[in-house]
C-alpha atoms as a PDB file:
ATOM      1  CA  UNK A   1      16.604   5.459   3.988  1.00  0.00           C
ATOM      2  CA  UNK A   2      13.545   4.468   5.933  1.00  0.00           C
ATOM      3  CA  UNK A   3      13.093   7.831   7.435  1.00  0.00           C
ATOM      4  CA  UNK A   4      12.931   9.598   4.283  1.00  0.00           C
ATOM      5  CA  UNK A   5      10.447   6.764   2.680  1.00  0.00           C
ATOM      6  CA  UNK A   6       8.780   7.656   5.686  1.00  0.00           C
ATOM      7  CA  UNK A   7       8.590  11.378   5.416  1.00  0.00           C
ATOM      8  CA  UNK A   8       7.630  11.080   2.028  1.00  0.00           C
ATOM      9  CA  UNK A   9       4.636   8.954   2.816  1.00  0.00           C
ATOM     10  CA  UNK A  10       3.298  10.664   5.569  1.00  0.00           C
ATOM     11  CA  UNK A  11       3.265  13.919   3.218  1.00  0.00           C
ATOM     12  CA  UNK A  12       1.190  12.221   1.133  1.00  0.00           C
ATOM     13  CA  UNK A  13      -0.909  11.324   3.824  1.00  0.00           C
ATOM     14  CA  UNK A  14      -0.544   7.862   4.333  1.00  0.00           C
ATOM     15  CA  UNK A  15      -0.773   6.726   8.333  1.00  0.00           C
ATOM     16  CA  UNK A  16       2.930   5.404   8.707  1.00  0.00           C
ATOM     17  CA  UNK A  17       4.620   2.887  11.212  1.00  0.00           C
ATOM     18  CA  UNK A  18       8.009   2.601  11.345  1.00  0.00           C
ATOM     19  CA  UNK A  19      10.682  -0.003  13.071  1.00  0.00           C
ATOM     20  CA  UNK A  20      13.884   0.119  14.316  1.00  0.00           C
ATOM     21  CA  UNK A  21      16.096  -1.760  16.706  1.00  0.00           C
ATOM     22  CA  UNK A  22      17.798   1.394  18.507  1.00  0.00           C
ATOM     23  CA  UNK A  23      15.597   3.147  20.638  1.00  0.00           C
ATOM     24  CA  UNK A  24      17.548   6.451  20.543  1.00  0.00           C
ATOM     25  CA  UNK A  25      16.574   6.607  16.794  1.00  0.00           C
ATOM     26  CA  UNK A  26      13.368   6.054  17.498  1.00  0.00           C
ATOM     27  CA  UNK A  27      13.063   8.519  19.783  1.00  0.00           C
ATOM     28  CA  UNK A  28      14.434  11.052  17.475  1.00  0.00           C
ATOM     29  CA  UNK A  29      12.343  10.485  14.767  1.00  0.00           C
ATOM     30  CA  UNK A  30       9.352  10.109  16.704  1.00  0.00           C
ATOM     31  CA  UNK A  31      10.352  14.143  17.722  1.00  0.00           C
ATOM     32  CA  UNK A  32      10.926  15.066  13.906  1.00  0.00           C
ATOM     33  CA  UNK A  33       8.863  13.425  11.546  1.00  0.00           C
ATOM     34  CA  UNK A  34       4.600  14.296  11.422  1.00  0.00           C
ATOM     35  CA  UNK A  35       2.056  13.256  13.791  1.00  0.00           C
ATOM     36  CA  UNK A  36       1.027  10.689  10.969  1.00  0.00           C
ATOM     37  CA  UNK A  37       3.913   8.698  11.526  1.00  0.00           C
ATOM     38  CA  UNK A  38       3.800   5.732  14.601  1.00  0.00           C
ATOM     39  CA  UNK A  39       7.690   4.686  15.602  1.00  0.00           C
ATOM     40  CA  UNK A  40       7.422   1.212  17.270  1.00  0.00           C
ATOM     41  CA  UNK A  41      11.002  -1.179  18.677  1.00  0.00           C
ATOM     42  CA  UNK A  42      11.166  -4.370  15.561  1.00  0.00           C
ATOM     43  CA  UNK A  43       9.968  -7.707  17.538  1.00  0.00           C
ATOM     44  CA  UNK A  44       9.083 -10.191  15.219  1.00  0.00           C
ATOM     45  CA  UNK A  45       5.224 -10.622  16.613  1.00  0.00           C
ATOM     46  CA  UNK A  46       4.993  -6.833  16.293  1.00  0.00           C
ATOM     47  CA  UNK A  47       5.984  -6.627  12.268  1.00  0.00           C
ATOM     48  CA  UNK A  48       2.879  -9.809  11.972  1.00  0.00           C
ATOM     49  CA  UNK A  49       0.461  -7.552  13.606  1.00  0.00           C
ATOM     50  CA  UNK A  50       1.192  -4.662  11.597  1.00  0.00           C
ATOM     51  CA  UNK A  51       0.985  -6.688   8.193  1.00  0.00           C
ATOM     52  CA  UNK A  52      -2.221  -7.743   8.553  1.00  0.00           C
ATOM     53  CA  UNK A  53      -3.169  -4.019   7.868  1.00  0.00           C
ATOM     54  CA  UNK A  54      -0.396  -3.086   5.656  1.00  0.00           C
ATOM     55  CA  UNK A  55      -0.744  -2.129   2.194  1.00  0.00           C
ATOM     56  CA  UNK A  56       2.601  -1.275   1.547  1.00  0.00           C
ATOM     57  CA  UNK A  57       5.590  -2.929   3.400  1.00  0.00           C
ATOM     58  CA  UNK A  58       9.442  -1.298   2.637  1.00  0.00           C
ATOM     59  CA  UNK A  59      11.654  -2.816   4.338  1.00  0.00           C
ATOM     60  CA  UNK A  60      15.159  -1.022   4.559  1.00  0.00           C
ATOM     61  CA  UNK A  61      17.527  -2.835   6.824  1.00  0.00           C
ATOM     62  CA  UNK A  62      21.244  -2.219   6.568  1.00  0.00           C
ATOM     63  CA  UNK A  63      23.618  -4.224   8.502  1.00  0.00           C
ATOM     64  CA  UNK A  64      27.004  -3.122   6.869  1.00  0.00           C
ATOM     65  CA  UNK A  65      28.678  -5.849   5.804  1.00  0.00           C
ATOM     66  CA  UNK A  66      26.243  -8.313   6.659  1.00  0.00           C
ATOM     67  CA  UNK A  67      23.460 -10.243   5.100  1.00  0.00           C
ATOM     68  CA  UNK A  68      19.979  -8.660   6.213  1.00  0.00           C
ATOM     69  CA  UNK A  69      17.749 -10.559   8.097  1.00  0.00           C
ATOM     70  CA  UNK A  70      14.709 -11.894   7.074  1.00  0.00           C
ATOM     71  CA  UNK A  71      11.947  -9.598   8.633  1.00  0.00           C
ATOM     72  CA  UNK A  72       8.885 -10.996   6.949  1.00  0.00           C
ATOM     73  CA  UNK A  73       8.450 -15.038   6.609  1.00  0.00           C
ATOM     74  CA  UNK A  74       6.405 -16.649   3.493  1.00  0.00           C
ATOM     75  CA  UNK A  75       3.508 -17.583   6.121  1.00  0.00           C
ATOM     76  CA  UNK A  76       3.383 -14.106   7.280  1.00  0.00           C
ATOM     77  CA  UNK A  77       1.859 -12.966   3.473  1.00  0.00           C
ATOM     78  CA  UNK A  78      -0.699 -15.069   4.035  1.00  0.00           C
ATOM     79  CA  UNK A  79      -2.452 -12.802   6.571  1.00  0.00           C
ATOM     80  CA  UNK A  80      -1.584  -9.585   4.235  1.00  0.00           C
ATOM     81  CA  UNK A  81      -3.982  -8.097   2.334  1.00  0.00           C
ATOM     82  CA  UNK A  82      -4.342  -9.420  -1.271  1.00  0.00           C
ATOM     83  CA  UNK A  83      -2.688  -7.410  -3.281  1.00  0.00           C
ATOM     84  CA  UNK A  84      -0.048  -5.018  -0.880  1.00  0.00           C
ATOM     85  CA  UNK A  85       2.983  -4.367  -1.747  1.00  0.00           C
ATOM     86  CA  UNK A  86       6.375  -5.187  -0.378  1.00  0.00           C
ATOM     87  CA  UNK A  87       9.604  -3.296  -1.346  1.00  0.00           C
ATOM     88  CA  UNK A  88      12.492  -4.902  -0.579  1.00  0.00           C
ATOM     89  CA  UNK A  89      15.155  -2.312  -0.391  1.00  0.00           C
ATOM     90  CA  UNK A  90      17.604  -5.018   1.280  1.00  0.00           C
ATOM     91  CA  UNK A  91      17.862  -6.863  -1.630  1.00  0.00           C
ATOM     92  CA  UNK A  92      21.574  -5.838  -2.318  1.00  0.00           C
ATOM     93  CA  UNK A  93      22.305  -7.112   1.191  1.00  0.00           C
ATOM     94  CA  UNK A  94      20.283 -11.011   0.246  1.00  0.00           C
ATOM     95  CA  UNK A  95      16.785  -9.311   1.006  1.00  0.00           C
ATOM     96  CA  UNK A  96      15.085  -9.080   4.321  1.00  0.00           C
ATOM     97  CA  UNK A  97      11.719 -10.830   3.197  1.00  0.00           C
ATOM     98  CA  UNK A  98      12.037 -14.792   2.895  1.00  0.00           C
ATOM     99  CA  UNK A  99      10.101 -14.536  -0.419  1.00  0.00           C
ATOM    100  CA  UNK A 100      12.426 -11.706  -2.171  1.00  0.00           C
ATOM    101  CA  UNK A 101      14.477 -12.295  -5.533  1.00  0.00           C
ATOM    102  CA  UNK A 102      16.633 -10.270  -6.971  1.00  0.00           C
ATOM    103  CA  UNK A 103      14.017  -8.457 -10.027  1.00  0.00           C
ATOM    104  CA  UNK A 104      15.682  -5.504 -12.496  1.00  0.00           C
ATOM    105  CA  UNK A 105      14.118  -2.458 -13.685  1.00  0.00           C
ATOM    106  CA  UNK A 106      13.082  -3.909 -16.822  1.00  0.00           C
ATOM    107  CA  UNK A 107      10.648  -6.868 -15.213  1.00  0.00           C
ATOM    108  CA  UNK A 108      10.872  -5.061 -11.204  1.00  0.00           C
ATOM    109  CA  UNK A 109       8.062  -6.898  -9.692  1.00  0.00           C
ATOM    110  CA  UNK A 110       6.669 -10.186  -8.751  1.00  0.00           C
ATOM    111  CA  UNK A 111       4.135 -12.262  -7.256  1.00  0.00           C
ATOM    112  CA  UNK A 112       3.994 -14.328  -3.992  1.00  0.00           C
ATOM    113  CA  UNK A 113       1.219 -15.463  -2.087  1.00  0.00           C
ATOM    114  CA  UNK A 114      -0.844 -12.993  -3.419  1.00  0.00           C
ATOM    115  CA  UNK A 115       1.372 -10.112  -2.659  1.00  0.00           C
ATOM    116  CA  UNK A 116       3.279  -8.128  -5.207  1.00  0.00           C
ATOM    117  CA  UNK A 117       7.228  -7.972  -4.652  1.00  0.00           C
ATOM    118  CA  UNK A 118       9.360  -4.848  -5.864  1.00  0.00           C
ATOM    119  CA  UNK A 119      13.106  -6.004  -5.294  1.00  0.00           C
ATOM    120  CA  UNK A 120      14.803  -4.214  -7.811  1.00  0.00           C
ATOM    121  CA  UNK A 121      18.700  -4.540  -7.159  1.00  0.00           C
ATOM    122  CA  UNK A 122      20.715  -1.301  -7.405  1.00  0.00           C
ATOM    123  CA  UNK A 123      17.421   1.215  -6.981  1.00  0.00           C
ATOM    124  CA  UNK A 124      19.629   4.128  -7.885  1.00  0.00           C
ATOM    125  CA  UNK A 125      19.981   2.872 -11.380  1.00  0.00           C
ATOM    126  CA  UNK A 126      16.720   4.084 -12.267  1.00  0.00           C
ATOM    127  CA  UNK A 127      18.222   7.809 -11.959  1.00  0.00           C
ATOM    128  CA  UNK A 128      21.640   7.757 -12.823  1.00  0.00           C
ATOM    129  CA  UNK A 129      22.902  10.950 -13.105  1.00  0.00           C
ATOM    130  CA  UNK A 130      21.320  11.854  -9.881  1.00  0.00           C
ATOM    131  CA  UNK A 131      22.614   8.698  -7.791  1.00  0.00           C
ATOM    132  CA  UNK A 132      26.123   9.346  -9.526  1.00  0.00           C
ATOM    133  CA  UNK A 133      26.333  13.183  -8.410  1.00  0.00           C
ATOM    134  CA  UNK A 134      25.067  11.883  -5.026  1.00  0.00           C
ATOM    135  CA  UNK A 135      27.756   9.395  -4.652  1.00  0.00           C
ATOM    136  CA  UNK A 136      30.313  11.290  -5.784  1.00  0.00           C
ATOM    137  CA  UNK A 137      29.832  14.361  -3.735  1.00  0.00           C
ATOM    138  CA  UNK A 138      29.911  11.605  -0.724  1.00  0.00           C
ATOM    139  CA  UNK A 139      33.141   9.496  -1.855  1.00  0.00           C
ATOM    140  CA  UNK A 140      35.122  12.483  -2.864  1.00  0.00           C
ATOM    141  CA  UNK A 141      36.680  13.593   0.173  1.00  0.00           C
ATOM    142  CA  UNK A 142      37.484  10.168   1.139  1.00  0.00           C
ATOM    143  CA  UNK A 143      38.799   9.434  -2.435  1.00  0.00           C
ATOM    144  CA  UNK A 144      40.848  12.219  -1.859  1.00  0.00           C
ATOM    145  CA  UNK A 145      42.164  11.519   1.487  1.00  0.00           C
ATOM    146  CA  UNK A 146      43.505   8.039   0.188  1.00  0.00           C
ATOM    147  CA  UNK A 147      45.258   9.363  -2.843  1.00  0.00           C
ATOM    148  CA  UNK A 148      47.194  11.752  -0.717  1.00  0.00           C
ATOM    149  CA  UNK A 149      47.723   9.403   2.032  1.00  0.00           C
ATOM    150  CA  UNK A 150      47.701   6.307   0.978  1.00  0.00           C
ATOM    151  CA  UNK A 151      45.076   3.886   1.905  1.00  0.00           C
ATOM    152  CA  UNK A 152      46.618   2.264   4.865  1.00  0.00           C
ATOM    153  CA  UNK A 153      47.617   5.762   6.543  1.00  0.00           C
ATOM    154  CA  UNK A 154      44.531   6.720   5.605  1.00  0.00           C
ATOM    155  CA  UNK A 155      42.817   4.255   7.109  1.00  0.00           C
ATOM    156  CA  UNK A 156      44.401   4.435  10.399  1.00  0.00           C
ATOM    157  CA  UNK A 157      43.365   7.881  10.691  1.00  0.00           C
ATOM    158  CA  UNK A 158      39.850   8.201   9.394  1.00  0.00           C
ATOM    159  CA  UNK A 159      37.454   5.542  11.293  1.00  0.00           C
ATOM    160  CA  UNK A 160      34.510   5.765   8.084  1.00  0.00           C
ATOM    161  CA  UNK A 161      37.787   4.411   5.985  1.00  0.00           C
ATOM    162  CA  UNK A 162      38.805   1.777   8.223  1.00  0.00           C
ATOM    163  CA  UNK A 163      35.090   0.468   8.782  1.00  0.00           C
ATOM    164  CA  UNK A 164      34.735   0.519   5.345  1.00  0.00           C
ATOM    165  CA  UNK A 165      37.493  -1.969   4.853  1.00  0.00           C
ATOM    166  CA  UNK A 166      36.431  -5.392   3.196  1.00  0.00           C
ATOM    167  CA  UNK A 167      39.401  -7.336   2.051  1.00  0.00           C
ATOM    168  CA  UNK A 168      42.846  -6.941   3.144  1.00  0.00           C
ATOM    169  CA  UNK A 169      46.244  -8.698   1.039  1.00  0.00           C
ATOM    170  CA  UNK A 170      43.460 -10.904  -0.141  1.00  0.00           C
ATOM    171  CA  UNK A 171      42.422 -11.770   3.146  1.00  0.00           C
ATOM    172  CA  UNK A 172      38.226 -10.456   4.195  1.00  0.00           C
ATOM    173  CA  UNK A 173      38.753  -8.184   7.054  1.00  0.00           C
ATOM    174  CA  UNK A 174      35.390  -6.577   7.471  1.00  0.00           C
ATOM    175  CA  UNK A 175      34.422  -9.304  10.261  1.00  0.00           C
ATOM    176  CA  UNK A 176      30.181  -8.888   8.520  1.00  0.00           C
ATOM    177  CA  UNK A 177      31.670  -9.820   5.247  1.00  0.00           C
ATOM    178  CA  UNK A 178      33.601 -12.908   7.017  1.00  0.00           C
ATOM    179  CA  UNK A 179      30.398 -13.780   8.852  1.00  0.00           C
ATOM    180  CA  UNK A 180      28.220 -13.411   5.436  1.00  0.00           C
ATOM    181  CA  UNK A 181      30.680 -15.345   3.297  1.00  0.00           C
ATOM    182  CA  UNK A 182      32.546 -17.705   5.090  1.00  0.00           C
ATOM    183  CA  UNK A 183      35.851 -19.024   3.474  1.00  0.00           C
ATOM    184  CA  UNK A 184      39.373 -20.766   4.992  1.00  0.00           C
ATOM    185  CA  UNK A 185      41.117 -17.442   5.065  1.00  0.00           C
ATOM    186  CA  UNK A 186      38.691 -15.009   6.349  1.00  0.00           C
ATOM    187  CA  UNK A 187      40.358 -14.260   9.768  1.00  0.00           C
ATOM    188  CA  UNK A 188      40.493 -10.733  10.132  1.00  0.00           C
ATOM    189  CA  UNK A 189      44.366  -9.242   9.040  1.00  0.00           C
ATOM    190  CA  UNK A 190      46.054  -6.303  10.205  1.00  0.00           C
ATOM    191  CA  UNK A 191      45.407  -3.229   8.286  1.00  0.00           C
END
């Protein structure tokens, strides 16, 4: 998702700076996407030195399974710009700024520290028809490989499916979900 916000961006013209953890990524996009795009490795002293000149922040971390961590600290707004913008695209997964809430479309934005939030849970709600088709033509084939299967057959021979496994007899297997929402019973089962 933060490659195509990316893309989009730099078509318009806007000097860009993405971060990511995995270098090979990085590599790869830094072959693919326009000149006007900077990739730089996340390290927390980097992100502060590129807010200072930021006038739009998305962040877009996905950690399946996981909470997001929080990329951007309250004291770091304080050496943004007065009136930038932060998307928080994390927000389904807790947020990864320290000052996101979860907003809706119908009031999507607020104010901290001078900065304006946009933390909109479910984004794709805004275009439903379009995020439906989308998700559908991604689900279907897996949809249709547990109806004819079975889920735990299908599981054991499709890796996406098994991965994608969150709670098992009542028990959370996904070991992210465990770690985000700790309860008594969360020790992984056998699929």
């Amino acid at each position: 998702m933060g490659a195509n916000a990316a893309k989009l961006a730099a078509g318009l013209g806007a000097a860009v700076t993405l971060f990511d953890v995995n270098l090979e990524r990085l590599r790869f996009l830094s072959e693919v996407l326009p000149p006007n795009v900077e990739t730089l490795f996340s390290q927390p002293a980097t992100i502060r030195d590129h807010l200072t000149r930021a006038d739009v922040v998305i962040g877009s971390i996905l950690l399946p399974g996981k909470l997001a961590p929080k990329l951007v600290r309250r004291q770091d707004l304080k050496t943004m710009q007065p009136g930038a913008v932060m998307v928080d695209v994390a927000i389904d997964q807790g947020g990864c700024f320290e000052t996101s809430r979860p907003t809706t479309h119908d009031a999507p934005t607020f104010v901290e520290e001078g900065i304006i939030h946009y933390c909109v849970t479910n984004m794709p709600g805004a275009v439903p028809r379009t995020s439906t088709l989308a998700l559908t033509n991604a689900t279907l084939p897996f949809v249709r490989q547990v109806a004819a299967q079975g889920w735990k057959v299908a599981c054991d021979q499709n890796e996406s499916l098994r991965r994608g496994l969150n709670i098992v007899n009542g028990e959370i297997f996904h070991p992210g979900v465990a770690e985000a929402f700790p309860v008594s019973n969360s020790a992984p089962a056998a699929a």
